[in-house]
Protein backbone atom coordinates (compact mmCIF):
# COMPACT_ATOMS: atom_id res chain seq x y z
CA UNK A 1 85.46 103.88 71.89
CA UNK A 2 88.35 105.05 73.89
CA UNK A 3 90.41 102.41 75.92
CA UNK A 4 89.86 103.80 78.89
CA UNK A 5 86.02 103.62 78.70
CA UNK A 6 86.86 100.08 77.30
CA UNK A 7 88.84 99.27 80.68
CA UNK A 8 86.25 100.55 82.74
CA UNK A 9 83.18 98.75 81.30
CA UNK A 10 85.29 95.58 81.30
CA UNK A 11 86.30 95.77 84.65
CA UNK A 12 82.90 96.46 86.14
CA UNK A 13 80.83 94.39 83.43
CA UNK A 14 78.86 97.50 81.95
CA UNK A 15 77.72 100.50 82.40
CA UNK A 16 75.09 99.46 85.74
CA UNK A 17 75.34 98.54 88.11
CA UNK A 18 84.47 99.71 104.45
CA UNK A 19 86.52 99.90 106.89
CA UNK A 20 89.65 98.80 108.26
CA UNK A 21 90.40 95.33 109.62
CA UNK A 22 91.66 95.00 113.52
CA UNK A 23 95.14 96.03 114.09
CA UNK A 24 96.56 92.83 112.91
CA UNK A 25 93.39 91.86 110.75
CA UNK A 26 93.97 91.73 106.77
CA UNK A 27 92.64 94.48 104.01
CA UNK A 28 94.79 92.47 101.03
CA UNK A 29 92.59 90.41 98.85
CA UNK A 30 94.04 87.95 95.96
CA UNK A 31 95.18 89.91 92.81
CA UNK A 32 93.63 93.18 91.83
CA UNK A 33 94.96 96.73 92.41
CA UNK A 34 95.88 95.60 96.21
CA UNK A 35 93.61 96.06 99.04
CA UNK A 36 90.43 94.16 98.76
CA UNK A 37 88.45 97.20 97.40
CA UNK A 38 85.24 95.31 96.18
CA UNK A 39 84.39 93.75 99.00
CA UNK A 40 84.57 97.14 100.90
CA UNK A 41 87.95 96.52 102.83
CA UNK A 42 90.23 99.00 101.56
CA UNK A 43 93.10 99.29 104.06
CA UNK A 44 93.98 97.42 107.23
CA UNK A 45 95.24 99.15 111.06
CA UNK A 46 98.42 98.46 110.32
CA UNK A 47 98.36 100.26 107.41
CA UNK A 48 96.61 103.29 108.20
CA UNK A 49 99.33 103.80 111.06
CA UNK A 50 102.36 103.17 108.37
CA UNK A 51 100.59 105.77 106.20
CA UNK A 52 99.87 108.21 108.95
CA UNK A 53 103.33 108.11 110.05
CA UNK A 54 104.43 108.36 106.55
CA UNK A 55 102.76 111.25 106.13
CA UNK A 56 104.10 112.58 109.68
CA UNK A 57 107.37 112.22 108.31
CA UNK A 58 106.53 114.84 105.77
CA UNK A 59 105.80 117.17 108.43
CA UNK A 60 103.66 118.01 111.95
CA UNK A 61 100.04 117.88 111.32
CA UNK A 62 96.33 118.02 113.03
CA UNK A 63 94.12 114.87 113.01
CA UNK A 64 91.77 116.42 110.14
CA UNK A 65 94.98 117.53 108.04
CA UNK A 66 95.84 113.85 108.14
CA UNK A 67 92.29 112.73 106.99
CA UNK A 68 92.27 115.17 103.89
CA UNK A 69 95.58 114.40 103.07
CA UNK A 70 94.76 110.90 102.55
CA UNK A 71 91.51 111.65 101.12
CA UNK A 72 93.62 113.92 98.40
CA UNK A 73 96.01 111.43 97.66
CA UNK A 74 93.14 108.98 96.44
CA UNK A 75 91.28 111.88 94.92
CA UNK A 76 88.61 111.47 97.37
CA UNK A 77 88.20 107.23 97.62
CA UNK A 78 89.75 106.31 100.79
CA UNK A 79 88.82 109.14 103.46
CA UNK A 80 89.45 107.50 107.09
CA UNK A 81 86.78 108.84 109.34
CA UNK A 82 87.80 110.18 112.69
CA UNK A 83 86.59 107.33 114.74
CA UNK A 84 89.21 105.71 112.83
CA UNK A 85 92.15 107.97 112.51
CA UNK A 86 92.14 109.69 116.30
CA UNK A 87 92.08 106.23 117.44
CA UNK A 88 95.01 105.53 115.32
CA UNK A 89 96.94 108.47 116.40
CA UNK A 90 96.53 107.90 120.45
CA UNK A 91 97.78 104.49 119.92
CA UNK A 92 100.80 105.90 117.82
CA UNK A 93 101.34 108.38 120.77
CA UNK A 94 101.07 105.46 123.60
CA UNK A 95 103.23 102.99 121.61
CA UNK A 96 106.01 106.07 121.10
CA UNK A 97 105.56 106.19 117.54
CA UNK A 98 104.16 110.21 117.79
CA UNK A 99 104.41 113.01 120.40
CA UNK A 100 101.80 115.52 120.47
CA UNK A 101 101.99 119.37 120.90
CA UNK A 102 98.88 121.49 121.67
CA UNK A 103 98.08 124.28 119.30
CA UNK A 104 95.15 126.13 120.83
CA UNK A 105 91.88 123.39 120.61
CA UNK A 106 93.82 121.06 118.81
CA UNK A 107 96.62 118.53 118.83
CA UNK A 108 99.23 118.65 116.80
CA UNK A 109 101.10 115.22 116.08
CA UNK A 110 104.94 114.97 115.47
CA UNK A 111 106.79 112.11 114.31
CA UNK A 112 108.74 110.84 116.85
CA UNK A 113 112.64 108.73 116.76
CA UNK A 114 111.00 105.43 117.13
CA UNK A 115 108.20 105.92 114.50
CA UNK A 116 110.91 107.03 112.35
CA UNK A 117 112.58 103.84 112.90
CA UNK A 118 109.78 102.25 112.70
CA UNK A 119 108.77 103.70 109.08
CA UNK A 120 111.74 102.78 107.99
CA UNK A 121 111.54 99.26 108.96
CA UNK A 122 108.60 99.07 106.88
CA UNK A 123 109.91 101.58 104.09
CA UNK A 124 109.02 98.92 101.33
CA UNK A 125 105.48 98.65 102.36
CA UNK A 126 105.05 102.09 103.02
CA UNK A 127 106.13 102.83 99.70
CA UNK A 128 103.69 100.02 97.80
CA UNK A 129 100.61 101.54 100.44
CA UNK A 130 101.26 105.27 99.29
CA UNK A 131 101.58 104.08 96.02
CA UNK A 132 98.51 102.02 96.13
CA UNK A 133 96.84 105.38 97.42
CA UNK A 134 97.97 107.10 94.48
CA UNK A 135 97.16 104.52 91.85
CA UNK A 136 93.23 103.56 92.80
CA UNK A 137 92.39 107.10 93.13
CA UNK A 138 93.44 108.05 89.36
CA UNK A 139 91.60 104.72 88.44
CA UNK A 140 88.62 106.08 89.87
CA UNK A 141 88.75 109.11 88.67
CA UNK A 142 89.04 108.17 84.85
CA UNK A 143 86.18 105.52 85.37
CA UNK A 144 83.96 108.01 87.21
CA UNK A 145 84.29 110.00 83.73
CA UNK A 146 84.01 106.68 81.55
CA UNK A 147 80.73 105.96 82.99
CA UNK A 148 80.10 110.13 82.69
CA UNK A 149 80.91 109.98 78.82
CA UNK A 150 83.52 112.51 79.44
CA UNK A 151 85.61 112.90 76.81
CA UNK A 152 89.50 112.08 77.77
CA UNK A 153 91.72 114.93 77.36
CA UNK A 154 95.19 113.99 76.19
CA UNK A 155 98.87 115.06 76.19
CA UNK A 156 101.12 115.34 73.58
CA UNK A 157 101.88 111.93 73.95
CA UNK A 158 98.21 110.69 73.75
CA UNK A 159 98.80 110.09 77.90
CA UNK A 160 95.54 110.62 79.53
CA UNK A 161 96.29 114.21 81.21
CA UNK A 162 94.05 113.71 84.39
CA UNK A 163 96.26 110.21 85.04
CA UNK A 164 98.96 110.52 83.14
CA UNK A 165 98.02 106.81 81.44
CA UNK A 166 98.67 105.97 77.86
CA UNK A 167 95.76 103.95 76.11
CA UNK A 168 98.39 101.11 74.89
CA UNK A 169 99.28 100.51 78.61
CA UNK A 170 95.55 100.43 79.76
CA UNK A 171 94.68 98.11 76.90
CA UNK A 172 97.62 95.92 78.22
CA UNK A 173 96.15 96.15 81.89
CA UNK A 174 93.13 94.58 79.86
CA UNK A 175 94.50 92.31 77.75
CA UNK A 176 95.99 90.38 80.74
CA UNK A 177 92.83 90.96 83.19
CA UNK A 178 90.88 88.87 79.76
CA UNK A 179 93.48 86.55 79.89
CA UNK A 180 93.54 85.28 83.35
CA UNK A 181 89.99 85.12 83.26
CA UNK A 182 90.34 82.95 80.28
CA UNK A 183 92.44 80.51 82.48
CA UNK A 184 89.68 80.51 85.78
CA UNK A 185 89.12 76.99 85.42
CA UNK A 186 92.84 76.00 84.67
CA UNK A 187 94.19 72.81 86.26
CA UNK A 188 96.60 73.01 89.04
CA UNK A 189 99.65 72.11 86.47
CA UNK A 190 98.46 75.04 84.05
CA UNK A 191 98.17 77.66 86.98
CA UNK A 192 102.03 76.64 87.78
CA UNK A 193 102.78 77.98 84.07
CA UNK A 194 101.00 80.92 84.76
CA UNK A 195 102.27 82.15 88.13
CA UNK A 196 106.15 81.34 86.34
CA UNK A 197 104.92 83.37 83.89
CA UNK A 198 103.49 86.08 85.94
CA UNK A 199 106.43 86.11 88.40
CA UNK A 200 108.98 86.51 85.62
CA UNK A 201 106.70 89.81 84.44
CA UNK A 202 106.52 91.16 88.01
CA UNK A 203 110.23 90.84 88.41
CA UNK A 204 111.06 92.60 84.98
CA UNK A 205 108.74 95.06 86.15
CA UNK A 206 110.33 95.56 89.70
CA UNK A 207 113.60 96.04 87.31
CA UNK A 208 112.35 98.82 85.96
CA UNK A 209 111.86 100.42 89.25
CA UNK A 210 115.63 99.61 90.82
């Protein structure tokens, strides 16, 4: 079987079988691919307005531009619904952080000096939220077609062409999911050995990316 309908099955124990928090509420479980996806919490207020204005920075757009852009970017997981996202965007406009144009029916949000600032403030965050965005919607896409029995089209490098993954780093994603999970009952003086170890892989890792 292909890792990556090893991974999936794995990760979700087989084959069978939200919304934001308040402005300052949390979205971040413990571990995992970042915001608290299984219990339904995907991302908090605070970071739908860092991602709105992130994507504001890339250009004026309309309230529903905004919600398919996000909705694209995680290949259709995280869609804000309006009730969440025009709320969002008067509260950017009231707290300075966007000015608004009309263009005909519609408003059409700009980002404004201080949200610019204010993005930039947060650049690190913004960064690890977008790329969050980016990285649970290609998971979900190649498990929707593990559990499909889709065959996995590859590259010329044997990456996975619809993520761009190579099966020796998803097996490694594995590998190290199995072997925490081997460790769930580990005393408090074996889970300091394992967050040293895991801190001194997350800092080569950040290397990489400097």
């Amino acid at each position: 079987m292909h890792p990556f309908h090893v991974f999936a099955m794995s990760a979700h124990g087989g084959r069978g079988g939200g919304h934001a928090g308040g402005r300052h509420g949390g979205g971040h479980g413990a571990g995992g691919d970042g915001p608290d996806w299984r219990r339904g919490r995907k991302f908090s207020a605070d970071d739908l307005q860092l991602m709105i204005l992130a994507l504001l920075d890339e250009g004026p757009s309309h309230g529903y531009e905004l919600i398919k852009a996000l909705g694209a970017r995680s290949r259709g997981f995280y869609t804000p619904s309006p009730g969440m996202v025009y709320p969002t965007l008067t509260w950017l406009e009231e707290a300075g952080h966007a000015t608004v144009s009309q263009d005909g029916a519609r408003k059409h949000y700009h980002l404004a000096e201080p949200g610019r600032a204010h993005l930039q403030a947060n650049r690190e965050r913004v960064t690890l939220l977008m790329a969050q965005l980016a990285h649970v919607g290609r998971k979900m896409e190649w498990m929707r077609r593990a559990w499909a029995g889709q065959p996995i089209e590859t590259g010329s490098e044997g990456e996975d062409l619809a993520t761009g993954w190579l099966p020796e780093y998803v097996q490694a994603r594995m590998a190290l999911k199995q072997a925490l999970a081997r460790h769930a009952d580990a005393t408090p003086a074996r889970q300091r050995q394992l967050a040293a170890i895991l801190a001194r892989a997350a800092a080569e890792l950040d290397d990489l990316s400097s």
